[in-house]
N, C-alpha and C. Protein backbone atom coordinates (compact mmCIF):
# COMPACT_ATOMS: atom_id res chain seq x y z
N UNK A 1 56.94 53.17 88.55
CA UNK A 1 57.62 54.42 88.26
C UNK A 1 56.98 55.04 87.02
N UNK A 2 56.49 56.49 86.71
CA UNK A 2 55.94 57.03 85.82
C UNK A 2 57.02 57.18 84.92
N UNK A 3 57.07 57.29 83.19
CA UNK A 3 57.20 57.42 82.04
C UNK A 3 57.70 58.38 81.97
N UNK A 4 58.69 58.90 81.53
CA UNK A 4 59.13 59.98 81.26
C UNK A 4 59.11 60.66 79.82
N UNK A 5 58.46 61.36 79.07
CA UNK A 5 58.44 62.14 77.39
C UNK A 5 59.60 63.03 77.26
N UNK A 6 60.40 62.52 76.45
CA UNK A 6 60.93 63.81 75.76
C UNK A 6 60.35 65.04 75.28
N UNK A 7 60.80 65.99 75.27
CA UNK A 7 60.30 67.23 74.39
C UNK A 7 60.37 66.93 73.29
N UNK A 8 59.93 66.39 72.25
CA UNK A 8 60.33 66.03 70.80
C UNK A 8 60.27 66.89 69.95
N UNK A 9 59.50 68.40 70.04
CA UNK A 9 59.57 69.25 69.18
C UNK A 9 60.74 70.56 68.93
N UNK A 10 61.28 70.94 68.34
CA UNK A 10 62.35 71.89 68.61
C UNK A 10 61.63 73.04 68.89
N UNK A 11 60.86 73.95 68.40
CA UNK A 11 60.25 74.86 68.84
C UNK A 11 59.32 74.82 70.07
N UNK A 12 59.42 74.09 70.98
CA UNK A 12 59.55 73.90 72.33
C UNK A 12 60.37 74.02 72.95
N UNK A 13 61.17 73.09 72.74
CA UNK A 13 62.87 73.33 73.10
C UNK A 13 62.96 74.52 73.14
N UNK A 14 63.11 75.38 72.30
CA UNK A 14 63.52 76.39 72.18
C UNK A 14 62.14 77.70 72.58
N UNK A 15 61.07 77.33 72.96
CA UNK A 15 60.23 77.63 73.85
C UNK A 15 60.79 78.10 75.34
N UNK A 16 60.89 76.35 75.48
CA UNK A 16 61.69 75.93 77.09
C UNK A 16 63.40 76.96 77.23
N UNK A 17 64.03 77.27 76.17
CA UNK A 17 64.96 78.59 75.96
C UNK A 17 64.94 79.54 76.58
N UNK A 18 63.89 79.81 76.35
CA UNK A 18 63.85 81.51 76.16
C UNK A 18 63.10 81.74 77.65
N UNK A 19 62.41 80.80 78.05
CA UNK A 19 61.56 81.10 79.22
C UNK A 19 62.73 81.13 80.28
N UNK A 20 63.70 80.11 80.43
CA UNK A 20 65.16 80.28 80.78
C UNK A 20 66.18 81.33 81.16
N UNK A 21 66.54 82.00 79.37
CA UNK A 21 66.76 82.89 79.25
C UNK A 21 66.06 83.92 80.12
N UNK A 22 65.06 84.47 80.33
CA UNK A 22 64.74 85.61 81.29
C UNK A 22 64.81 85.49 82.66
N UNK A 23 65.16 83.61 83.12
CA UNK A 23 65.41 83.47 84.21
C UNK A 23 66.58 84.12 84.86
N UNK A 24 67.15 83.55 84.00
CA UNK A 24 68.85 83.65 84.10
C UNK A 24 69.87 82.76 83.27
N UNK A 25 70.94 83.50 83.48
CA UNK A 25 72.02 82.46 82.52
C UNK A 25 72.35 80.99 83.16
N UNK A 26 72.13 81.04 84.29
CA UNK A 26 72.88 79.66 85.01
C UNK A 26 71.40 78.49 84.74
N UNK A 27 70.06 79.15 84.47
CA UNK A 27 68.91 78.15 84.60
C UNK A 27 68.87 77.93 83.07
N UNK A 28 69.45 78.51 82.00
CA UNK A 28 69.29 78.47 80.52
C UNK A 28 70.79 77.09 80.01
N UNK A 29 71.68 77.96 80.94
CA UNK A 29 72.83 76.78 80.64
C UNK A 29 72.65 75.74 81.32
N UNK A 30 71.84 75.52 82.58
CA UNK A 30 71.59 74.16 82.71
C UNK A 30 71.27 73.34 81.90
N UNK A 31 70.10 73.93 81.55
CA UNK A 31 68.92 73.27 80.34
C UNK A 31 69.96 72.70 78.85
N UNK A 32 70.70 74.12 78.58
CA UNK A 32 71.47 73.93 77.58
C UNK A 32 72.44 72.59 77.44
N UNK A 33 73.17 72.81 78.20
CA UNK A 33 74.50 71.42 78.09
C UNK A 33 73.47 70.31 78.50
N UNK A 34 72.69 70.08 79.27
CA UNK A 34 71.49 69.05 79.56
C UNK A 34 71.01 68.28 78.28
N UNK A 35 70.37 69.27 77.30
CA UNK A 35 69.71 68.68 76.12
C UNK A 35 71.18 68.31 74.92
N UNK A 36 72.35 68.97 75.06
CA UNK A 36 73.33 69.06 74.31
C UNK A 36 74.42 68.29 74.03
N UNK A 37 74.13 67.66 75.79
CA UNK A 37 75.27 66.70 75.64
C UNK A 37 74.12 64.92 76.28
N UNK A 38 73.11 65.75 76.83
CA UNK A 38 72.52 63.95 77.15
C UNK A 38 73.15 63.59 78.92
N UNK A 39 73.81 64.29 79.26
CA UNK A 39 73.56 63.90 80.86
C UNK A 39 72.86 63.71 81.70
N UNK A 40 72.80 63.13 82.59
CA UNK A 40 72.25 63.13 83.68
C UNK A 40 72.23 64.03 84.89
N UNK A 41 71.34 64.46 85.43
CA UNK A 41 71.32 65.79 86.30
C UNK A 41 72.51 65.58 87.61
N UNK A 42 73.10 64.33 87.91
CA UNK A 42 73.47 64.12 88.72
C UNK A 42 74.98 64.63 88.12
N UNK A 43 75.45 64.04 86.86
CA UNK A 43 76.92 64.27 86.28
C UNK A 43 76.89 65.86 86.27
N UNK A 44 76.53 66.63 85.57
CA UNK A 44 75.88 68.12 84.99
C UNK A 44 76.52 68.74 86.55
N UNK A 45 75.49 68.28 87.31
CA UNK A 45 75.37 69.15 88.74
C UNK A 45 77.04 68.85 89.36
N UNK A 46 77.52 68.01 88.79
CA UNK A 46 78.78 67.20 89.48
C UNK A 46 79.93 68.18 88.72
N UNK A 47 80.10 69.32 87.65
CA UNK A 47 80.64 69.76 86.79
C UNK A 47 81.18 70.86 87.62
N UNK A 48 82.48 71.21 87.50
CA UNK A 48 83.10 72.14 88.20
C UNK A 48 83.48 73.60 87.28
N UNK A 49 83.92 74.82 87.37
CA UNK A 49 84.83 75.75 86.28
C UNK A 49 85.46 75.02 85.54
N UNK A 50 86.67 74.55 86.05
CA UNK A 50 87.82 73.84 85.70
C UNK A 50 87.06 72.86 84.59
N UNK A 51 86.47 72.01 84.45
CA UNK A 51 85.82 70.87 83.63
C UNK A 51 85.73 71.64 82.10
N UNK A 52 85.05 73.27 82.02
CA UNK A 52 84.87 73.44 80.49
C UNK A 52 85.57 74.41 80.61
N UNK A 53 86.55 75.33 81.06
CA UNK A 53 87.27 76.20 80.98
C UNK A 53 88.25 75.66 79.91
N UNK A 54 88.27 76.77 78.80
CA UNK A 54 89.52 76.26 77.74
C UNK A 54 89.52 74.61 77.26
N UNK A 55 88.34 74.27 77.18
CA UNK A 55 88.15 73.01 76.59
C UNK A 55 87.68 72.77 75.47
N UNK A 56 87.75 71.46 75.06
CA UNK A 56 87.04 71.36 73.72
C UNK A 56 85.78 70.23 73.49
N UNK A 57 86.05 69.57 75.00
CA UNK A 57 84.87 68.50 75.68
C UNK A 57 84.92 68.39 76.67
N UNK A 58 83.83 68.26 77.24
CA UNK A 58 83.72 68.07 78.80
C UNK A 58 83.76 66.10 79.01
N UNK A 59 84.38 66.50 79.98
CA UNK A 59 84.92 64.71 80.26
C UNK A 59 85.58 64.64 81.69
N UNK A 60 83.60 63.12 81.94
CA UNK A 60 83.75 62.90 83.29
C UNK A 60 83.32 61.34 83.24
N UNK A 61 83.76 60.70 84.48
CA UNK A 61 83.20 58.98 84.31
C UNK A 61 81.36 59.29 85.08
N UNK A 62 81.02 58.96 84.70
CA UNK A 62 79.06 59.05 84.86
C UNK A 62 79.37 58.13 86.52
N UNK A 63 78.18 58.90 87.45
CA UNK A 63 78.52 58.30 88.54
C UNK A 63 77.24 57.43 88.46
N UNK A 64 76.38 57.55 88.07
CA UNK A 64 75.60 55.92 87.67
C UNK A 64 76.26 54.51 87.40
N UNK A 65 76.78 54.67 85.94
CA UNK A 65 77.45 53.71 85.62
C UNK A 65 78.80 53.39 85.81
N UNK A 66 79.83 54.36 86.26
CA UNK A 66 80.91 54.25 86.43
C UNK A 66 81.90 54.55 84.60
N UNK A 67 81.21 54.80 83.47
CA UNK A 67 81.41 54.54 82.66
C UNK A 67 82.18 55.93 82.26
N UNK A 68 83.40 56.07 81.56
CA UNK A 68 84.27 57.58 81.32
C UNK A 68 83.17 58.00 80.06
N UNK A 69 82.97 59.29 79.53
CA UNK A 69 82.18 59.70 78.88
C UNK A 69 82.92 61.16 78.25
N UNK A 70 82.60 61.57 77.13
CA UNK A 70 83.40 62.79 76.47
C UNK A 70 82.38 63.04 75.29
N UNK A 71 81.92 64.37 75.73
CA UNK A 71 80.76 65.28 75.01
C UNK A 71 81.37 66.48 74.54
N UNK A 72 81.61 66.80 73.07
CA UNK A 72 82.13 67.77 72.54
C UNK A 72 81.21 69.39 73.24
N UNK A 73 81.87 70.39 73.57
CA UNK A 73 81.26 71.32 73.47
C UNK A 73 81.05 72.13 72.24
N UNK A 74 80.08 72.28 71.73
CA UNK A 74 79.40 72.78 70.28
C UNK A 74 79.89 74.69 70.65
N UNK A 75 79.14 75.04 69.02
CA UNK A 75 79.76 76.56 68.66
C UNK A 75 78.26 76.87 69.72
N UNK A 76 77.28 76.37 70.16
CA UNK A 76 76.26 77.18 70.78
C UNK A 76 76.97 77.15 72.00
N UNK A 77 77.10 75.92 72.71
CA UNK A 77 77.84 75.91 74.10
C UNK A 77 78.76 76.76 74.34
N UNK A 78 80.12 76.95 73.81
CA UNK A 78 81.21 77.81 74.39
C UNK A 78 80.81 79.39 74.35
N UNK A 79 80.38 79.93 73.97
CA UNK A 79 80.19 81.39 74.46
C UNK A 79 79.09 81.61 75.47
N UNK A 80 78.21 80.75 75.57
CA UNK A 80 77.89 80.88 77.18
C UNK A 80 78.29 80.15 78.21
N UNK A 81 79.28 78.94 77.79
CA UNK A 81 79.89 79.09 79.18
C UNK A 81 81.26 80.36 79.20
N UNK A 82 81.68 80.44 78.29
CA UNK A 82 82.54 81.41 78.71
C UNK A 82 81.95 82.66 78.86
N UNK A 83 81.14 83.32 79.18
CA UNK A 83 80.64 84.70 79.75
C UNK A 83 80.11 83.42 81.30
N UNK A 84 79.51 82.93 80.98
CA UNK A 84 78.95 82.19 82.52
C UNK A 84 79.81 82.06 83.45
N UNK A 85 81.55 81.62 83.17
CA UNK A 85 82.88 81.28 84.02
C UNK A 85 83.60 82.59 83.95
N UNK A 86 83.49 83.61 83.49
CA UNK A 86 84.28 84.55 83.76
C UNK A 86 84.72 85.12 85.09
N UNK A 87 85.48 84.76 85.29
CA UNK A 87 85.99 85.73 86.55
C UNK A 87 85.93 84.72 88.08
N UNK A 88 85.52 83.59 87.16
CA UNK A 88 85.35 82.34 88.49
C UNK A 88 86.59 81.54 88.24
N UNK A 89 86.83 80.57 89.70
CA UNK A 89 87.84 79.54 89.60
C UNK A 89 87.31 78.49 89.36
N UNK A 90 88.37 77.67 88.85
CA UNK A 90 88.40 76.68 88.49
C UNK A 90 87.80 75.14 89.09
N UNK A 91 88.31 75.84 90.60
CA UNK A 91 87.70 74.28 91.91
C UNK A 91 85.88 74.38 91.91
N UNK A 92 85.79 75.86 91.87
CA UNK A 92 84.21 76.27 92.33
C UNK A 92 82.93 75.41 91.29
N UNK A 93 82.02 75.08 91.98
CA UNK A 93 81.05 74.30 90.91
C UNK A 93 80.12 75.30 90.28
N UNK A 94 80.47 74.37 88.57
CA UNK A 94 79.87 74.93 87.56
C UNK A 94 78.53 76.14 88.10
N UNK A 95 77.64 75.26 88.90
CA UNK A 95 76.31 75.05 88.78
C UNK A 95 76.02 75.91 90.15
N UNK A 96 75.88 77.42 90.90
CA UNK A 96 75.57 77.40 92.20
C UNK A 96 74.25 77.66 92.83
N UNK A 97 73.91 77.30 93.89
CA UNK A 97 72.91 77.65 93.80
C UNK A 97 72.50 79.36 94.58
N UNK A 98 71.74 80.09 94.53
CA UNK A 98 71.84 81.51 95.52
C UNK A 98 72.62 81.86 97.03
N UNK A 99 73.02 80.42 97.70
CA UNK A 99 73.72 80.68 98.83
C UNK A 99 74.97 79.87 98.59
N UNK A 100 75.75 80.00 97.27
CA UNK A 100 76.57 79.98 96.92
C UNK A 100 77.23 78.47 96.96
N UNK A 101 76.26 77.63 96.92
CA UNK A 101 76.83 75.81 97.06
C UNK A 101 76.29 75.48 95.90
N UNK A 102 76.86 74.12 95.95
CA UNK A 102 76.11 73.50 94.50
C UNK A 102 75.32 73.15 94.71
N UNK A 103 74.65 73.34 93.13
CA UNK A 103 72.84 73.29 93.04
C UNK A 103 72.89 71.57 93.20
N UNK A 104 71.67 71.69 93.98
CA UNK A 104 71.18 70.27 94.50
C UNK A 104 70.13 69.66 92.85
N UNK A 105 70.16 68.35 92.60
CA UNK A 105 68.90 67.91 91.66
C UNK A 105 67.52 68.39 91.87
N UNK A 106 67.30 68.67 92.51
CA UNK A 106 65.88 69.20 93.45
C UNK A 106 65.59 70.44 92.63
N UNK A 107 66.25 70.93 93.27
CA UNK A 107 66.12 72.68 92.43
C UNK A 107 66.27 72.57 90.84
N UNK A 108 67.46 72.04 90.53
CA UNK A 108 67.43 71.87 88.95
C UNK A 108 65.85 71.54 88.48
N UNK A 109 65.71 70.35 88.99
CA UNK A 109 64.33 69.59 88.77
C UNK A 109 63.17 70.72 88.88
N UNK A 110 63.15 71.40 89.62
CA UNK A 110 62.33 72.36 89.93
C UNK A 110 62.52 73.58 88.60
N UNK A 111 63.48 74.19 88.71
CA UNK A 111 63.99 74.93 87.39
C UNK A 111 63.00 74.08 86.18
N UNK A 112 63.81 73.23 85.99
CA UNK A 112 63.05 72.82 85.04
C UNK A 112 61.67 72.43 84.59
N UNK A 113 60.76 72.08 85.92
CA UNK A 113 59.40 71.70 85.79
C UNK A 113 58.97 72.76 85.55
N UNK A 114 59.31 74.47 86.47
CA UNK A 114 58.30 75.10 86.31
C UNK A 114 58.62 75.77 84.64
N UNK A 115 59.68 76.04 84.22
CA UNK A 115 59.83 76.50 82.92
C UNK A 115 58.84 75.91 81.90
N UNK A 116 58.80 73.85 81.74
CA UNK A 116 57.91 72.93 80.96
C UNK A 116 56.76 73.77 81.08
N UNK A 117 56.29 73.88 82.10
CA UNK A 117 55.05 74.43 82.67
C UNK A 117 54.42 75.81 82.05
N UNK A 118 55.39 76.70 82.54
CA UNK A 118 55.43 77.74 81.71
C UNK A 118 54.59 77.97 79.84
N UNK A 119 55.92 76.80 79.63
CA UNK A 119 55.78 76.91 78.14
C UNK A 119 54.51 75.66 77.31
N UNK A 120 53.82 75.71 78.59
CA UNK A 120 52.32 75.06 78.50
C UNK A 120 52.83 73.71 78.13
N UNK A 121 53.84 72.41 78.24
CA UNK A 121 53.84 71.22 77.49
C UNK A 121 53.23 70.72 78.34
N UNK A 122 53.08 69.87 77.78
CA UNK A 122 52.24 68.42 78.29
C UNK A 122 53.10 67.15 78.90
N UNK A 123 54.31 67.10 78.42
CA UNK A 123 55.27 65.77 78.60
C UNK A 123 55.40 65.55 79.80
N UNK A 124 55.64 64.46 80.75
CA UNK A 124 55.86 64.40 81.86
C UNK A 124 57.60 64.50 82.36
N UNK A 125 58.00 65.70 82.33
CA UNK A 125 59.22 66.04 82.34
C UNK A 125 60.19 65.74 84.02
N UNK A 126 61.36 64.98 83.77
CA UNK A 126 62.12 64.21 85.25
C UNK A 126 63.69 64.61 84.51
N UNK A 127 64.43 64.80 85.72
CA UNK A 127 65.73 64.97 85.53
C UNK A 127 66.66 64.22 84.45
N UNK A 128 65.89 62.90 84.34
CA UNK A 128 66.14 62.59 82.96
C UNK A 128 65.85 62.18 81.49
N UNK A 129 65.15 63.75 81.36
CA UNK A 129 64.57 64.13 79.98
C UNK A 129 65.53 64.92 79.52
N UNK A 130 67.00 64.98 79.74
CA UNK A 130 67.95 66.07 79.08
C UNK A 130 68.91 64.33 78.11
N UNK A 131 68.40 63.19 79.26
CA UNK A 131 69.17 62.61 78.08
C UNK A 131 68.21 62.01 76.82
N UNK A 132 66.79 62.33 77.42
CA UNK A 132 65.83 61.33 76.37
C UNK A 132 65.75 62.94 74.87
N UNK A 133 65.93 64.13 75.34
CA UNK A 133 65.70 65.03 74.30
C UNK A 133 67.13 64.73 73.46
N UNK A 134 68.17 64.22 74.19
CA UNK A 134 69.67 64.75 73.45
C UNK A 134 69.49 63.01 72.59
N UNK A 135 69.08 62.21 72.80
CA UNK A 135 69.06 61.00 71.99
C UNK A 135 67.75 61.39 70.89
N UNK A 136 66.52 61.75 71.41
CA UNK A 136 65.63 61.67 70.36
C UNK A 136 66.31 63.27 69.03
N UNK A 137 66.75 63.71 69.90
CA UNK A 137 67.33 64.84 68.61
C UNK A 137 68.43 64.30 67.84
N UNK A 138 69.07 63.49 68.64
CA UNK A 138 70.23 62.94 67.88
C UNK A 138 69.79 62.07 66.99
N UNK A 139 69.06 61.41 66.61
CA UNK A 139 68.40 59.96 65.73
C UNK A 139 67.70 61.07 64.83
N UNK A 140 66.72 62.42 65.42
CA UNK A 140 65.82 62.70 64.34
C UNK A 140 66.76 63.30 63.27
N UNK A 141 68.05 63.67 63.34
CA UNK A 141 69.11 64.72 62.94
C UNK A 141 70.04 63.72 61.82
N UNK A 142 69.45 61.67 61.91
CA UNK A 142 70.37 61.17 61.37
C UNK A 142 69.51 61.08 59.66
C-alpha cells in the first residue's frame, strides 16, 4: 500500500483553500471540517444537516473503529456551515453530490486530488490525509 504525506505547510493548505473556494462551497467545506476536525472521508461523507445544525460539536461513533468521537466546531467552521445548511433539512446529507445523493468517497477523493494538483504539491494525497494534516497541525500548534 503507498504512503500517504500530509500537507505540512499552511500556505498550501490554504493554497488547497482557495482553489476550493472557486469550486464551490460544498468542495471547500469538505476540505474544511476534513483538515479541522481529522476525519475520515467515510465519517465526514456519513454527516447529515441535523449533525451541525445549532451545534457546538459534531458527534458521531467512527464507522472504522466503532469508537464515539466529538470534534468542536471552531469560529472558522460555523459560518460556513451555516450559509452551507440554510434552507436545508435536517435528515438530508451534509455532503450532496449534483444528482442530489450523497457524495460517494470517490468523488470527494477526486475533489480533492485534482485541487492538490492544481495547487502544484507533490504529497501523495488519499482520503486519509484530512486526518494526517489535522494531527500534524495539531502537534506543530503544541
Amino acid at each position: 500500500m503507498a504512503s500517504v504525506e500530509p500537507i505540512r505547510n499552511k500556505k498550501n493548505i490554504q493554497k488547497v483553500e482557495k482553489i476550493l473556494a472557486k469550486q464551490g462551497q460544498r468542495e471547500l467545506l469538505l476540505f474544511v471540517i476534513g483538515t479541522n476536525c481529522g476525519l475520515r472521508i467515510s465519517d465526514l461523507l456519513s454527516l447529515n444537516v441535523g449533525d451541525v445544525r445549532n451545534k457546538t460539536h459534531i458527534q458521531l461513533v467512527e464507522k472504522k473503529t466503532g469508537k464515539f468521537r466529538k470534534f468542536p466546531i471552531n469560529a472558522k467552521l460555523r459560518p460556513m456551515l451555516d450559509e452551507f445548511i440554510k434552507g436545508r433539512r435536517d435528515k438530508e446529507p451534509l455532503f450532496l453530490s449534483r444528482w442530489g445523493h450523497r457524495l460517494d468517497r470517490v468523488t470527494a477523493y477526486f475533489i480533492i486530488k485534482n485541487a492538490c494538483e492544481q495547487a502544484k504539491l507533490q504529497e501523495k494525497n488519499r482520503n486519509s490525509l484530512y486526518e494526517k494534516i489535522f494531527w500534524v497541525s495539531s502537534l506543530s500548534a503544541i
